[in-house]
Every structure is written in structure tokens, then in C-alpha cells.
Protein backbone atom coordinates (compact mmCIF):
# COMPACT_ATOMS: atom_id res chain seq x y z
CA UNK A 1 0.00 0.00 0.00
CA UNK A 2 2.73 2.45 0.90
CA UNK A 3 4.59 1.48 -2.78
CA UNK A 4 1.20 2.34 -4.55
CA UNK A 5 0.76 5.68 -2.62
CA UNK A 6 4.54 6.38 -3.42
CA UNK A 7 3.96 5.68 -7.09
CA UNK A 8 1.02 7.61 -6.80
CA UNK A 9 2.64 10.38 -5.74
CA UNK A 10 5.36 10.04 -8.72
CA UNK A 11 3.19 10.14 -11.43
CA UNK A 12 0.84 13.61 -9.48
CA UNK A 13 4.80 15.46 -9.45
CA UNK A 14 5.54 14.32 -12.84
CA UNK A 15 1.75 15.85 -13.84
CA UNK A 16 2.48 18.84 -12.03
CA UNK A 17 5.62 19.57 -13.43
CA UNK A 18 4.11 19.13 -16.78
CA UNK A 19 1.52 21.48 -16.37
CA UNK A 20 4.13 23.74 -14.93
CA UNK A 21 6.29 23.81 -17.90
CA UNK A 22 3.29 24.02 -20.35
CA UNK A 23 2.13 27.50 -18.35
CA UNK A 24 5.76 28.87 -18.03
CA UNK A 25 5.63 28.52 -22.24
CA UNK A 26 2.51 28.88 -22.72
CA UNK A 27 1.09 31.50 -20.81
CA UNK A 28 4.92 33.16 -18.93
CA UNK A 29 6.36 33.15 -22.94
CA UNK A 30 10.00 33.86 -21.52
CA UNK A 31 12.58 35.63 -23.43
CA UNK A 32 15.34 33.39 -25.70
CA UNK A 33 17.95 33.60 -27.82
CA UNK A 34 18.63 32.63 -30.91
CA UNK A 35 21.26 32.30 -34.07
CA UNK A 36 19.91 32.27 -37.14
CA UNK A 37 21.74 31.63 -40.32
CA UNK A 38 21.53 31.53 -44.29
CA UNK A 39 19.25 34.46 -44.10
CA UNK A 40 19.30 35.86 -48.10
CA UNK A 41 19.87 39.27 -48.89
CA UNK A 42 17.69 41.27 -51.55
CA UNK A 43 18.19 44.42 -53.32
CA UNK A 44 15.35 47.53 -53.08
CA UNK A 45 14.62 49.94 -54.77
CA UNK A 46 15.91 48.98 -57.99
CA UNK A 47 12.88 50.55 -60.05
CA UNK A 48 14.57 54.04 -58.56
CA UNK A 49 17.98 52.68 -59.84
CA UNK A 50 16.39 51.38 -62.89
CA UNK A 51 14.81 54.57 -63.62
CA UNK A 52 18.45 56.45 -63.59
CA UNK A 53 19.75 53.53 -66.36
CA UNK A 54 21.91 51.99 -63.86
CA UNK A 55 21.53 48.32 -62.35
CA UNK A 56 23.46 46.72 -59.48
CA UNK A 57 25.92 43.80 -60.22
CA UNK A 58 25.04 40.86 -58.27
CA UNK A 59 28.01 38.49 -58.71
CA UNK A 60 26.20 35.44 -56.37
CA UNK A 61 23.51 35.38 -54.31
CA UNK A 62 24.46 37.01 -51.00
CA UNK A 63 23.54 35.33 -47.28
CA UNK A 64 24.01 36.74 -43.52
CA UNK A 65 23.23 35.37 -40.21
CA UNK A 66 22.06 37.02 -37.02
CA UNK A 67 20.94 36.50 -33.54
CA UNK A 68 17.80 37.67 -32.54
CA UNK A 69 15.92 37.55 -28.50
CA UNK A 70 12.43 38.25 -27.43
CA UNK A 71 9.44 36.56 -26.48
CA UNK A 72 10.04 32.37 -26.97
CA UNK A 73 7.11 32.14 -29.21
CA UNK A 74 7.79 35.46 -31.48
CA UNK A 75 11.25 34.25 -32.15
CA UNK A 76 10.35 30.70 -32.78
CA UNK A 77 8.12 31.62 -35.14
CA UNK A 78 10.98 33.93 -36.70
CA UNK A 79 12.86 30.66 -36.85
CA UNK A 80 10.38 28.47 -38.42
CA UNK A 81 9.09 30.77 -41.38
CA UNK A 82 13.02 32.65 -42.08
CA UNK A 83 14.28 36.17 -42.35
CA UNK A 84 15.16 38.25 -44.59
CA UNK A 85 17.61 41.16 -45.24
CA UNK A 86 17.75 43.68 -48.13
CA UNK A 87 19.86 46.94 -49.53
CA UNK A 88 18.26 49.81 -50.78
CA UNK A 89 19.92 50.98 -53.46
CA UNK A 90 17.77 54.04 -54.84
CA UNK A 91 20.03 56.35 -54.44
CA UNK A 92 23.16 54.29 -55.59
CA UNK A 93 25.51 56.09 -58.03
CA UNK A 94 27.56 54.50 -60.98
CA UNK A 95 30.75 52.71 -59.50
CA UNK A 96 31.14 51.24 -56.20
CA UNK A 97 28.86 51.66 -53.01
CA UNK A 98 28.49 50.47 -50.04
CA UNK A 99 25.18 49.78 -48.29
CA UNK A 100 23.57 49.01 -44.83
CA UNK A 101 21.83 45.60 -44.70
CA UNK A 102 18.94 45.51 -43.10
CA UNK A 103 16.35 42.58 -41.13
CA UNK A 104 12.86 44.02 -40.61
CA UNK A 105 12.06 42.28 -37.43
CA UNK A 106 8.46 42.61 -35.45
CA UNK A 107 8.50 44.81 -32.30
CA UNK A 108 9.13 42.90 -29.05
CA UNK A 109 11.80 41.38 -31.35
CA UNK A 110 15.62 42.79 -30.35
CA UNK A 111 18.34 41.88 -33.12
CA UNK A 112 21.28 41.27 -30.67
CA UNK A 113 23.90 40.99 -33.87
CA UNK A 114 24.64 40.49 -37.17
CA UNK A 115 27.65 38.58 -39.24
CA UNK A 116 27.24 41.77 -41.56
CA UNK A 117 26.38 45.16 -41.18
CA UNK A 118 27.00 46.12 -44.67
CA UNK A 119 27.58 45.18 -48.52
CA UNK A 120 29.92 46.16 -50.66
CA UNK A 121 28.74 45.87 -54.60
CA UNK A 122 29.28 47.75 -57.69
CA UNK A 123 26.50 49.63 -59.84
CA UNK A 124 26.80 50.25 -64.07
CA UNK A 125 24.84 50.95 -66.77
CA UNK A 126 21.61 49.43 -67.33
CA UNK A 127 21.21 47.52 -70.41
CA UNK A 128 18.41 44.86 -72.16
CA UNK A 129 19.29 42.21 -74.81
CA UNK A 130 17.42 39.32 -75.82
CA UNK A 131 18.91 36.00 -75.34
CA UNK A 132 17.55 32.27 -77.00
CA UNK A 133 15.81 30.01 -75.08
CA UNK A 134 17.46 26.65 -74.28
CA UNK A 135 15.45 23.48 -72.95
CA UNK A 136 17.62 20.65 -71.58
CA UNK A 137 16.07 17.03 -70.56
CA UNK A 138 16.82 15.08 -67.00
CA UNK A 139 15.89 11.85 -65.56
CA UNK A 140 16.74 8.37 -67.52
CA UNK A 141 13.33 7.91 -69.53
CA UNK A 142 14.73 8.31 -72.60
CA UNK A 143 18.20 6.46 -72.03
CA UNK A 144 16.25 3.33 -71.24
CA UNK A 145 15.21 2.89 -74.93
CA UNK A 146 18.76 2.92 -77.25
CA UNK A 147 17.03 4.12 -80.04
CA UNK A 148 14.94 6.54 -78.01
CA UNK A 149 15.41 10.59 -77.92
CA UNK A 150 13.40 13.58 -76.00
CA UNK A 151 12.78 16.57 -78.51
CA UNK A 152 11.87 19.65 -78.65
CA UNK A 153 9.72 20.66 -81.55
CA UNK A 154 9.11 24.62 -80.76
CA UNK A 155 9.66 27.20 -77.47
CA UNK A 156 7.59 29.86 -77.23
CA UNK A 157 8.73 32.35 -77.05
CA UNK A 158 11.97 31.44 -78.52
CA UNK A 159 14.08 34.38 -77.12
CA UNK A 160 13.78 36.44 -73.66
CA UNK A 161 14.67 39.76 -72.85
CA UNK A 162 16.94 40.10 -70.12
CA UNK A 163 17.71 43.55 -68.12
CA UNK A 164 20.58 44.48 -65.88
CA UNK A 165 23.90 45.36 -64.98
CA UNK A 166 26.00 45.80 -68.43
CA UNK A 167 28.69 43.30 -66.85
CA UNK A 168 26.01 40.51 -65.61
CA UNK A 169 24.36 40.93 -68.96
CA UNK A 170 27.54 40.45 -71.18
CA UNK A 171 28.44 36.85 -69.28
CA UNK A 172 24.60 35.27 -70.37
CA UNK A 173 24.57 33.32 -73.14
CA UNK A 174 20.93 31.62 -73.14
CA UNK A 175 18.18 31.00 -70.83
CA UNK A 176 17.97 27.38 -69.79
CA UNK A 177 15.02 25.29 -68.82
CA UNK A 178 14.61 21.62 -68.05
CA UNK A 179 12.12 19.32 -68.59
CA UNK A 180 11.81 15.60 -66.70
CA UNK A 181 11.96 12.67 -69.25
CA UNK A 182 9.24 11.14 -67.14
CA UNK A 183 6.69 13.21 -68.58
CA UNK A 184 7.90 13.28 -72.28
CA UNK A 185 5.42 10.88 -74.15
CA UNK A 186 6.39 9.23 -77.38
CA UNK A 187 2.60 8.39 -78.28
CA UNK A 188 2.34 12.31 -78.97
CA UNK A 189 3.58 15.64 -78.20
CA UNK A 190 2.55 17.72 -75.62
CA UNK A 191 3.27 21.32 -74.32
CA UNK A 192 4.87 22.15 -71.05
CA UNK A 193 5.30 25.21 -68.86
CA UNK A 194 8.86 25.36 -68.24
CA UNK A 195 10.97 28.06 -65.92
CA UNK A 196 14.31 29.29 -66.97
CA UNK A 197 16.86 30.99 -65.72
CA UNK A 198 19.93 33.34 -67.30
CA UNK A 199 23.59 31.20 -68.00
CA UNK A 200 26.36 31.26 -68.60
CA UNK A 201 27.84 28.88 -72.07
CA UNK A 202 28.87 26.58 -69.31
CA UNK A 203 25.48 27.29 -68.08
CA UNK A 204 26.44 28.75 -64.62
CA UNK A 205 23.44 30.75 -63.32
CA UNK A 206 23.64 34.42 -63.67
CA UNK A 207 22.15 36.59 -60.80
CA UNK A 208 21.07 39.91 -60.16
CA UNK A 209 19.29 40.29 -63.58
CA UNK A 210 15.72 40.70 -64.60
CA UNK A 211 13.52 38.80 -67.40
CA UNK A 212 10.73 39.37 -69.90
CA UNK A 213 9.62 35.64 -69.46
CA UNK A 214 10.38 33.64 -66.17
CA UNK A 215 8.46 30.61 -68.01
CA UNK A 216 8.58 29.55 -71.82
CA UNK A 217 6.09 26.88 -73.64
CA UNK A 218 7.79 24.08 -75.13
CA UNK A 219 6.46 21.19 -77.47
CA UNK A 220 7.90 17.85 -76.94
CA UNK A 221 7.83 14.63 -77.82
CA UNK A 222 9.87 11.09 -77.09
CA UNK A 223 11.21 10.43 -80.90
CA UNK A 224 12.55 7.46 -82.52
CA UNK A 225 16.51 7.86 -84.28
CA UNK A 226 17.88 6.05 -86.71
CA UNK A 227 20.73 6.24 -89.42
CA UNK A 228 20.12 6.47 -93.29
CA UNK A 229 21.69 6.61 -96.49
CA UNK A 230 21.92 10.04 -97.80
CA UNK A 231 21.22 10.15 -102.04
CA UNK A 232 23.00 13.06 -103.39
CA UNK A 233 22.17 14.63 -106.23
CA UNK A 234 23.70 17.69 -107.97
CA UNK A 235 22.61 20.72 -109.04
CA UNK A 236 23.91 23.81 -111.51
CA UNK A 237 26.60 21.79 -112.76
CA UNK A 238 29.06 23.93 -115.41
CA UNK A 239 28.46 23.55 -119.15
CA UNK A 240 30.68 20.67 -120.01
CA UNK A 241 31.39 19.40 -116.71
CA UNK A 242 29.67 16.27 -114.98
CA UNK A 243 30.03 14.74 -111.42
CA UNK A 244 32.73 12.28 -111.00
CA UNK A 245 32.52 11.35 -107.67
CA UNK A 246 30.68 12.58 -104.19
CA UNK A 247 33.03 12.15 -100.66
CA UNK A 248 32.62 13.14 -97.10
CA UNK A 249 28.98 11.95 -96.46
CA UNK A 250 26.98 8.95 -96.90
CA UNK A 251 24.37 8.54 -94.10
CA UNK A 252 23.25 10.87 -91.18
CA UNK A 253 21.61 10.49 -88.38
CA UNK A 254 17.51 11.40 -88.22
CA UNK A 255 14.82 11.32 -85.59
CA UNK A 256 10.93 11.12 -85.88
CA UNK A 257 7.86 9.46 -84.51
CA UNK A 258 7.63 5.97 -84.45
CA UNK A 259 5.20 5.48 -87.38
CA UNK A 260 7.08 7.97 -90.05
CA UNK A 261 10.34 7.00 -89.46
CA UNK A 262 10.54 2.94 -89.59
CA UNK A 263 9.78 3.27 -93.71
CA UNK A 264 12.73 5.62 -94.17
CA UNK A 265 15.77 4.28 -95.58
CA UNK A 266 17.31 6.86 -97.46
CA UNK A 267 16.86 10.89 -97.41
CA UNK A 268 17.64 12.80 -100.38
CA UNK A 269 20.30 15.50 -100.74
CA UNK A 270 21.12 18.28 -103.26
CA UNK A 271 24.40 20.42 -104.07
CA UNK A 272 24.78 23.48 -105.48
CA UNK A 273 27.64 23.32 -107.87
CA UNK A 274 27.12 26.73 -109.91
CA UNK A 275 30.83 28.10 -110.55
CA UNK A 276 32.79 24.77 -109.49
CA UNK A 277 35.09 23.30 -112.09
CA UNK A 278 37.26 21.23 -110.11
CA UNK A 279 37.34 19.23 -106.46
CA UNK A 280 35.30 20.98 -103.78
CA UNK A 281 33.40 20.87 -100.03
CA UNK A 282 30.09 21.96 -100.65
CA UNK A 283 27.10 21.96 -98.04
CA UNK A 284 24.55 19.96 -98.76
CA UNK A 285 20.68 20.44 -98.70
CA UNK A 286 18.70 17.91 -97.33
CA UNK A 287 15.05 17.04 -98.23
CA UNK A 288 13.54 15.76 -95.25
CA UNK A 289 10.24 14.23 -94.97
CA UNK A 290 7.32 15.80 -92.82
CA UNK A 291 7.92 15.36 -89.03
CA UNK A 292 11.39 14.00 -89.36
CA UNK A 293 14.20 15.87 -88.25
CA UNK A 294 18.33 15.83 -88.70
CA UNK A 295 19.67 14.25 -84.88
CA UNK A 296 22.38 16.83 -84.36
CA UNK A 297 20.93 20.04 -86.46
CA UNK A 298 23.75 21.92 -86.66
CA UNK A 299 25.81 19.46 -87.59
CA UNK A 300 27.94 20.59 -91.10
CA UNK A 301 26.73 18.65 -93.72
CA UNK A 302 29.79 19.34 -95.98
CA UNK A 303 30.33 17.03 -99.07
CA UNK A 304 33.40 16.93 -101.42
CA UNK A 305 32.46 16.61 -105.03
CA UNK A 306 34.98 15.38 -107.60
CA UNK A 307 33.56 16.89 -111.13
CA UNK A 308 35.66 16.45 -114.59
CA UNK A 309 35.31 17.36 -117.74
CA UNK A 310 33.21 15.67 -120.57
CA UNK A 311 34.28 14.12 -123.50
């Protein structure tokens, strides 16, 4: 009997305590302390800036950490949903500036310290080009077929304009998107809302820079590939002249639906031989059937033609 009242009592300190703690957080809310880190900083005002010509160069994306106190439940919130910091650069001149980072925190809320008071950045010349849109294809769907490719029949728009600092500008060479093989279909084509970003050639993300077009359309389709003889046939050969021989090129590499392409075993070719009276590389024109397409399409199609003179 004495064990049971002992236990007894265990279990009404252990409820006790409980409810304790649960009133001290709940209802007390005492003041904490805490770090905070990877907190991303943002640029304002750059519609002021904008409106001068001028646009801030934004070599990476720039983070900060801090340590905030106040009320448990205020800064735990603060905690779970982030800060943020930002510069305002309206009244930034040309060259190098320095500005004060701020964190907009909620009153009751005390920022104790930061890793960085300030930024250090450079400002230029405002300028707009349009770039070409790029689409790029991940996941395995297509590698699991060997004769098997993702393609792209159209983008829409094709190019984006993209605005900002003359420097960050000059290093894009394309907006990229990707698409996931898992939800190219070779049955039919389909479109697909795709977001892109600015790159570099060795598509490196470019930052700090505004576009026309976060998102592009793109048509795709899962196509069949397949190699076949290429017939070439001349064209505009000299007055007294014939073909003696063509050298180079005698298949390529095409892709298509499943249906159009498994007849195709040769695609026509024509060259241009006006003014050629001896050996030559000429480029070739192919004559490609509806819905079928050359694999690598800029690929130089150059063929050496042998001519001599008739008899």
C-alpha cells in the first residue's frame, strides 16, 4: 500500500511539473535567444535605380546570419518561417557603393547581432538584350530505350529579354530550362510550362538580372533515331562538266515518330555546284520528310564533289 501511494505520488509530481512547464511557455512566454543563419539578402529599390539607367551587379547570391531575442514564441516563429535582409539601393551612383543591410524584425523582437552590417557591390549601366531560349532534358526515360530521344519541336517564345547590370548581362549566353523525361510521351507531343533561368555557355546561373519571361512553352515529344543513307544529287553543274565522284557523307543520323520514321531508308540530298570546275566541299541540302528531323541540327553537312570534264 505504501509502494502504490509512493507511485502515486510520482506520477501527481511528474503531472504537475508538466503542467508547470506548459504555463511557463505557454502562458509566462519567456525571453530566448537565438542564431539564425543563411538568411538571403535582396536588393530595393531597384525601379529608382532602374529609372536612372543603372543596375546593381550581383556576382552570387548574398547570405548573412544574425541573432535575434524576445518573447520564446515570437522568435520561434521567426525561426520556423526565415528572415530576410535587403539593400536599398535608390540612391546608388555608378561605381562602387556600399550599403547598410537591413532585417525588418516585429516589435518585441531585439536583433542582438549580425555577421554583416554592410555590402559592398558595384553599380553600371543598365542595359536589355534578348537572349535564346534553351530546354535541356533530365531523368533516364529516354536512355532506357537505345534508339529513343526527347525533342523539342518549338519554345515559345523562342528568345527572352533580359535587363541588368552591363557586366552581368555580357556573361549570359541563353536562358535554360529543363524538362523531366518522365513526362515526355512518345505516343504524342505535348506542351509544357517550363521556368528558366539566365547562364552562362557553361550554363552557370547568372544573378542579379531581370527577365521578360520567367516561363517559356515548349512542345515535346519522345522520338525514334535512326541512321540512313543520304542520295545526293547535284545541281547547276558547269556547261561541259559532270560529277565524278561525291566524298565526305553517306548517311546521317535522323529522328521522328515511331510510325514515319521505320519506312525511311534513305533521305535525299542536293548540291549546289554553280561556278565549281574542279574538287570541292560543298554543303549539302537535305530534303527531309514531314515530321522527321536531322539528330544533331547543326551538324555541317559538308560534301566533297569530284567533277571532270566531258568528253
Amino acid at each position: 500500500m505504501m509502494l502504490d501511494n509512493k507511485t502515486f505520488i510520482k506520477i501527481i509530481s511528474l503531472i504537475a511539473a508538466i503542467c508547470l512547464w506548459v504555463y511557463v511557455m505557454g502562458e509566462v512566454d519567456p525571453n530566448t535567444k537565438e542564431n539564425i543563419s543563411n538568411i538571403p539578402v535582396s536588393f530595393t529599390g531597384i525601379d529608382a535605380l532602374a529609372e536612372k539607367d543603372l543596375a546593381v551587379v550581383q556576382e552570387q547570391e548574398e547570405f548573412i546570419s544574425a541573432a535575434i531575442s524576445g518573447k520564446r514564441s515570437e522568435v520561434y516563429d521567426i525561426k520556423r518561417s526565415g528572415l530576410t535582409a535587403s539593400v536599398d539601393v535608390s540612391n546608388c551612383k555608378k561605381g562602387k557603393n556600399t550599403g547598410k543591410i537591413n532585417i525588418s524584425l516585429p516589435e518585441g523582437v531585439k536583433l542582438e547581432n549580425i555577421s554583416d552590417s554592410t555590402l559592398h557591390f558595384k553599380v553600371e549601366p543598365l542595359v536589355s538584350e534578348k537572349k535564346p531560349a534553351v530546354i535541356e532534358f533530365t531523368g533516364s526515360a529516354a536512355g532506357s530505350e537505345n534508339d529513343a530521344v526527347d525533342w523539342v519541336f518549338e519554345i515559345d517564345p523562342k528568345n527572352v529579354t533580359v535587363q541588368g547590370a552591363k557586366s552581368s548581362v555580357g556573361k549570359i549566353d541563353h536562358v535554360m530550362g529543363t524538362v523531366d523525361s518522365q513526362i515526355v510521351s512518345k505516343e504524342a507531343d505535348k506542351w509544357v510550362s517550363v521556368t528558366v533561368v539566365p547562364v552562362t555557355k557553361d550554363n552557370v546561373r547568372v544573378y542579379g538580372v531581370e527577365l521578360s519571361e520567367d516561363k517559356v512553352r515548349v512542345n515535346v515529344q519522345r522520338l525514334v533515331k535512326k541512321s540512313a543513307k543520304l542520295e545526293i544529287t547535284a545541281e547547276n553543274v558547269e556547261d561541259g562538266y559532270a560529277v565524278d565522284k561525291f566524298a565526305g557523307i553517306d548517311a546521317v543520323d535522323i529522328v521522328g515518330p515511331a510510325d514515319v520514321i521505320k519506312d525511311i531508308k534513305k533521305i535525299k540530298a542536293t548540291v549546289d555546284l554553280t561556278g565549281i570546275t574542279t574538287s570541292a566541299s560543298v554543303e549539302a541540302t537535305l530534303d527531309l520528310p514531314d515530321n522527321i528531323f536531322l539528330l544533331h541540327e547543326d551538324e555541317s553537312l559538308a560534301v566533297t564533289v569530284t567533277v571532270k570534264l566531258t568528253e
